[in-house]
N, C-alpha and C. Protein backbone atom coordinates (compact mmCIF):
# COMPACT_ATOMS: atom_id res chain seq x y z
N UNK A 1 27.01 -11.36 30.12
CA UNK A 1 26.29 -10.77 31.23
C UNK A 1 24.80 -10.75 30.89
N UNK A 2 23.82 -11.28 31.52
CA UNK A 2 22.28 -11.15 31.50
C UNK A 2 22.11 -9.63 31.75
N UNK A 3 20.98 -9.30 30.83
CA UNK A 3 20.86 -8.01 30.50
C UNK A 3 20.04 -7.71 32.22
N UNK A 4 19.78 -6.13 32.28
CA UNK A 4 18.91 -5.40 33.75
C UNK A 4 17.84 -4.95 32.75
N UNK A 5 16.72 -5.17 33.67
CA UNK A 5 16.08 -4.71 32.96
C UNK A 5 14.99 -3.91 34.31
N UNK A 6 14.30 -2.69 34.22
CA UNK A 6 13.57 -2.17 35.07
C UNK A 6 12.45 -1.85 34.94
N UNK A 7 11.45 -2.17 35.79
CA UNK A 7 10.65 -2.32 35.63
C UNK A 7 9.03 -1.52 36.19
N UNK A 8 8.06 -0.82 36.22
CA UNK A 8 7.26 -0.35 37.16
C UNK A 8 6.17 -1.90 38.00
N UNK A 9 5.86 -1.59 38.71
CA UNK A 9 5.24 -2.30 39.91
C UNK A 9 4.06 -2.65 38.56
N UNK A 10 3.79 -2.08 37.99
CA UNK A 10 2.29 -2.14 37.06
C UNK A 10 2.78 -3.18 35.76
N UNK A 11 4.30 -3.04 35.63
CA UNK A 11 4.59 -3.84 34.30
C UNK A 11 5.31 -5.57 34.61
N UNK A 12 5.25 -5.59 36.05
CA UNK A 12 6.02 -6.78 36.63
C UNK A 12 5.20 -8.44 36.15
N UNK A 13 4.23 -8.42 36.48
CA UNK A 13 3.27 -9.02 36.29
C UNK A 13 3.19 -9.64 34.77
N UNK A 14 2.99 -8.85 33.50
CA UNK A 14 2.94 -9.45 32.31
C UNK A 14 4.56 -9.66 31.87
N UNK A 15 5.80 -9.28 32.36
CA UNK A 15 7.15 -9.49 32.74
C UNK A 15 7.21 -10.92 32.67
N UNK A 16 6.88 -11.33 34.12
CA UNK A 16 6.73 -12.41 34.88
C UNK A 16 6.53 -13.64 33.93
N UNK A 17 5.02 -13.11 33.39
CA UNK A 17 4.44 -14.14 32.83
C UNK A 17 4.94 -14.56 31.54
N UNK A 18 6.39 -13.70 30.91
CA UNK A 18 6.20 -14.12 29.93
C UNK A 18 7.95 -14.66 30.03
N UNK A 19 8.50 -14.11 30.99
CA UNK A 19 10.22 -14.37 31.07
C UNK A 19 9.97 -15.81 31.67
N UNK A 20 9.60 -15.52 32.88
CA UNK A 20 10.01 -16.48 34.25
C UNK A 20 9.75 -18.21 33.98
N UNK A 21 8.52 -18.84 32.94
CA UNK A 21 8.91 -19.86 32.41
C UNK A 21 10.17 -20.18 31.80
N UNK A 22 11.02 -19.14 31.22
CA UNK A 22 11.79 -19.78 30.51
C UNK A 22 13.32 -19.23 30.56
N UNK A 23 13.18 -18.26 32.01
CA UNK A 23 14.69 -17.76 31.96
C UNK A 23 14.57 -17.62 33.51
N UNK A 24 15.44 -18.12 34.51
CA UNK A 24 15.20 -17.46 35.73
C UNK A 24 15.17 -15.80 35.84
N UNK A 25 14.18 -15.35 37.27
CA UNK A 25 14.30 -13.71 36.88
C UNK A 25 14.75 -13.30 38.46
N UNK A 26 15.47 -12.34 38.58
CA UNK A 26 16.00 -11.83 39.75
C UNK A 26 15.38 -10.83 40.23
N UNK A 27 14.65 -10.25 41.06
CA UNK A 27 13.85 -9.08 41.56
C UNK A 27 15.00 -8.51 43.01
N UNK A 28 15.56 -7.54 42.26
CA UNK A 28 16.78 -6.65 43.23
C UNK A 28 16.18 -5.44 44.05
N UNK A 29 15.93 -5.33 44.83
CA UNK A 29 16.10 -3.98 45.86
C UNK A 29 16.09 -3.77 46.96
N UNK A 30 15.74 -3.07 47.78
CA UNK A 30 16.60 -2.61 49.35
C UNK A 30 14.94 -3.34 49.65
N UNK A 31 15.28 -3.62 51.09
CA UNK A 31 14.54 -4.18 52.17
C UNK A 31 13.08 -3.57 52.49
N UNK A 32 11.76 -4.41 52.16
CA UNK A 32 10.63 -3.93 52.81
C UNK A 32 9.85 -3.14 51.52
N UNK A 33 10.46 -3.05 50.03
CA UNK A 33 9.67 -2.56 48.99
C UNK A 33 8.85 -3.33 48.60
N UNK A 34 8.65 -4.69 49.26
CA UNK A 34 7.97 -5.92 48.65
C UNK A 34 7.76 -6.65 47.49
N UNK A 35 9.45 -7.02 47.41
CA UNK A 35 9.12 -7.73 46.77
C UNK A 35 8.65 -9.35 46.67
N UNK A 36 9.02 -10.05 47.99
CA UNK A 36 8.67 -11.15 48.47
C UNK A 36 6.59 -11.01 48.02
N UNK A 37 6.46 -10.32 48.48
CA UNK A 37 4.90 -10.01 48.43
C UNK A 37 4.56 -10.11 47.01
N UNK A 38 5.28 -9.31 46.07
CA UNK A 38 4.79 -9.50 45.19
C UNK A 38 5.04 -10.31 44.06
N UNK A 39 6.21 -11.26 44.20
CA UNK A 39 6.35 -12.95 43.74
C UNK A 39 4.80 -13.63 44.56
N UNK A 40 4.43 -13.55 45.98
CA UNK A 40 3.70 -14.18 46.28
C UNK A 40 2.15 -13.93 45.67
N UNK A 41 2.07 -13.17 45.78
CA UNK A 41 0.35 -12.54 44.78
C UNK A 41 0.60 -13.38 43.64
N UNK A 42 1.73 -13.28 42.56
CA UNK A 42 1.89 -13.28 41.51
C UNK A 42 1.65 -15.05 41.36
N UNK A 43 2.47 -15.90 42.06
CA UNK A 43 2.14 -17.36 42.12
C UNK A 43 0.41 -17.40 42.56
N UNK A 44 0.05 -16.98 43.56
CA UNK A 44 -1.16 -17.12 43.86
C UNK A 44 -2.12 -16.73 42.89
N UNK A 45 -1.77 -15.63 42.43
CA UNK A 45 -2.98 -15.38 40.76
C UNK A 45 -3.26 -16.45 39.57
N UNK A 46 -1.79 -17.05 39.88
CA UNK A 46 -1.56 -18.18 39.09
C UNK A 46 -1.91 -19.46 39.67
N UNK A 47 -2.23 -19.68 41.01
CA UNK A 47 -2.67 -20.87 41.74
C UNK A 47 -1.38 -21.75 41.58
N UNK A 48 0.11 -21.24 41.98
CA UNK A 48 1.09 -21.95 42.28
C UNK A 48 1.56 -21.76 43.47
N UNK A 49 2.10 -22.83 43.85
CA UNK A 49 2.93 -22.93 45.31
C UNK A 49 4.16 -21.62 45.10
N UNK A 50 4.21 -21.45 46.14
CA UNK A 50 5.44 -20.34 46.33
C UNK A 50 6.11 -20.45 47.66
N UNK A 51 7.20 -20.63 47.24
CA UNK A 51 8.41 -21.11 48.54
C UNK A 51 9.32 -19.93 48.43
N UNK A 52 9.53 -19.23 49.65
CA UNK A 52 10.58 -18.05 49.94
C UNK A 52 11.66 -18.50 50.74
N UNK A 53 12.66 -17.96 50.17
CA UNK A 53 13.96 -18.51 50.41
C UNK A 53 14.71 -17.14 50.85
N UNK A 54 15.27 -17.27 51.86
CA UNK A 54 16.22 -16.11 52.24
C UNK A 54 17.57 -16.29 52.09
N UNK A 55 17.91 -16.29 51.05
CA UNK A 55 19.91 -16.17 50.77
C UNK A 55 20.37 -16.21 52.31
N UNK A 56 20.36 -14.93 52.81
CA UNK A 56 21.18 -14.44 53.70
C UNK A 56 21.29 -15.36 54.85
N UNK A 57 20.23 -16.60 54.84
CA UNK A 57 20.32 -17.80 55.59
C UNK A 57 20.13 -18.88 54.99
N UNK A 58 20.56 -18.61 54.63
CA UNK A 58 20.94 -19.80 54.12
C UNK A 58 22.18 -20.77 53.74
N UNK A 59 23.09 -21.43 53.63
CA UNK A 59 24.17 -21.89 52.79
C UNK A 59 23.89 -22.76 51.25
N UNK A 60 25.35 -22.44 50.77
CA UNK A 60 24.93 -23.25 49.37
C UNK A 60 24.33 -24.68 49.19
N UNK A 61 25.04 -25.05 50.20
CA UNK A 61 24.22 -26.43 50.38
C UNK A 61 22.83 -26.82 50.69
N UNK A 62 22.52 -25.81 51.30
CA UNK A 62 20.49 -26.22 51.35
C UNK A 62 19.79 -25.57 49.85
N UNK A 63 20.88 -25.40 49.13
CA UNK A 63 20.29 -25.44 47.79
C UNK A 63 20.54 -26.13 46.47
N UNK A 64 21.88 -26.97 46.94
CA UNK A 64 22.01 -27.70 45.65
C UNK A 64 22.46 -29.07 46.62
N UNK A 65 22.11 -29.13 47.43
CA UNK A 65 22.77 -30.10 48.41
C UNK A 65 24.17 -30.78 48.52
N UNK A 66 24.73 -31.69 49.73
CA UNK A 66 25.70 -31.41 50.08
C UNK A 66 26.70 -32.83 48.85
N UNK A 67 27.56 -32.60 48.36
CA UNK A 67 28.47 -33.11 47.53
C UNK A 67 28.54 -34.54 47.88
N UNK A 68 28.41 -35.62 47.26
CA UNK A 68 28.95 -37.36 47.58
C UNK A 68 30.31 -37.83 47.04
């Protein structure tokens, strides 16, 4: 099991910078705390593209595409 780890809004950022190259990172919570927002700052500080993806519309297939 990948460990939880929690975090304050102030500690996400040097988090980020030091996991997210090299382990995917999951940002969990209820609706509208922003976290979409704050992946997006976070690429933008960094001058990277940032693409938001909504699970909940999505299917598996528009993410690993469809089987041959």
């Amino acid at each position: 099991m990948t460990p939880q780890t929690t975090l304050s809004i102030q500690q996400v950022g040097t988090f980020l910078l030091q996991v997210a190259p090299v382990r995917p990172v999951f940002i969990w919570g209820p609706p509208g705390i922003g976290k979409s927002s704050l992946v997006e700052q976070f690429a933008q500080d960094l001058g990277l593209e940032c693409v938001s993806l909504l699970g909940s519309q999505l299917a598996l297939e528009d993410l690993i595409g469809i089987p041959t």
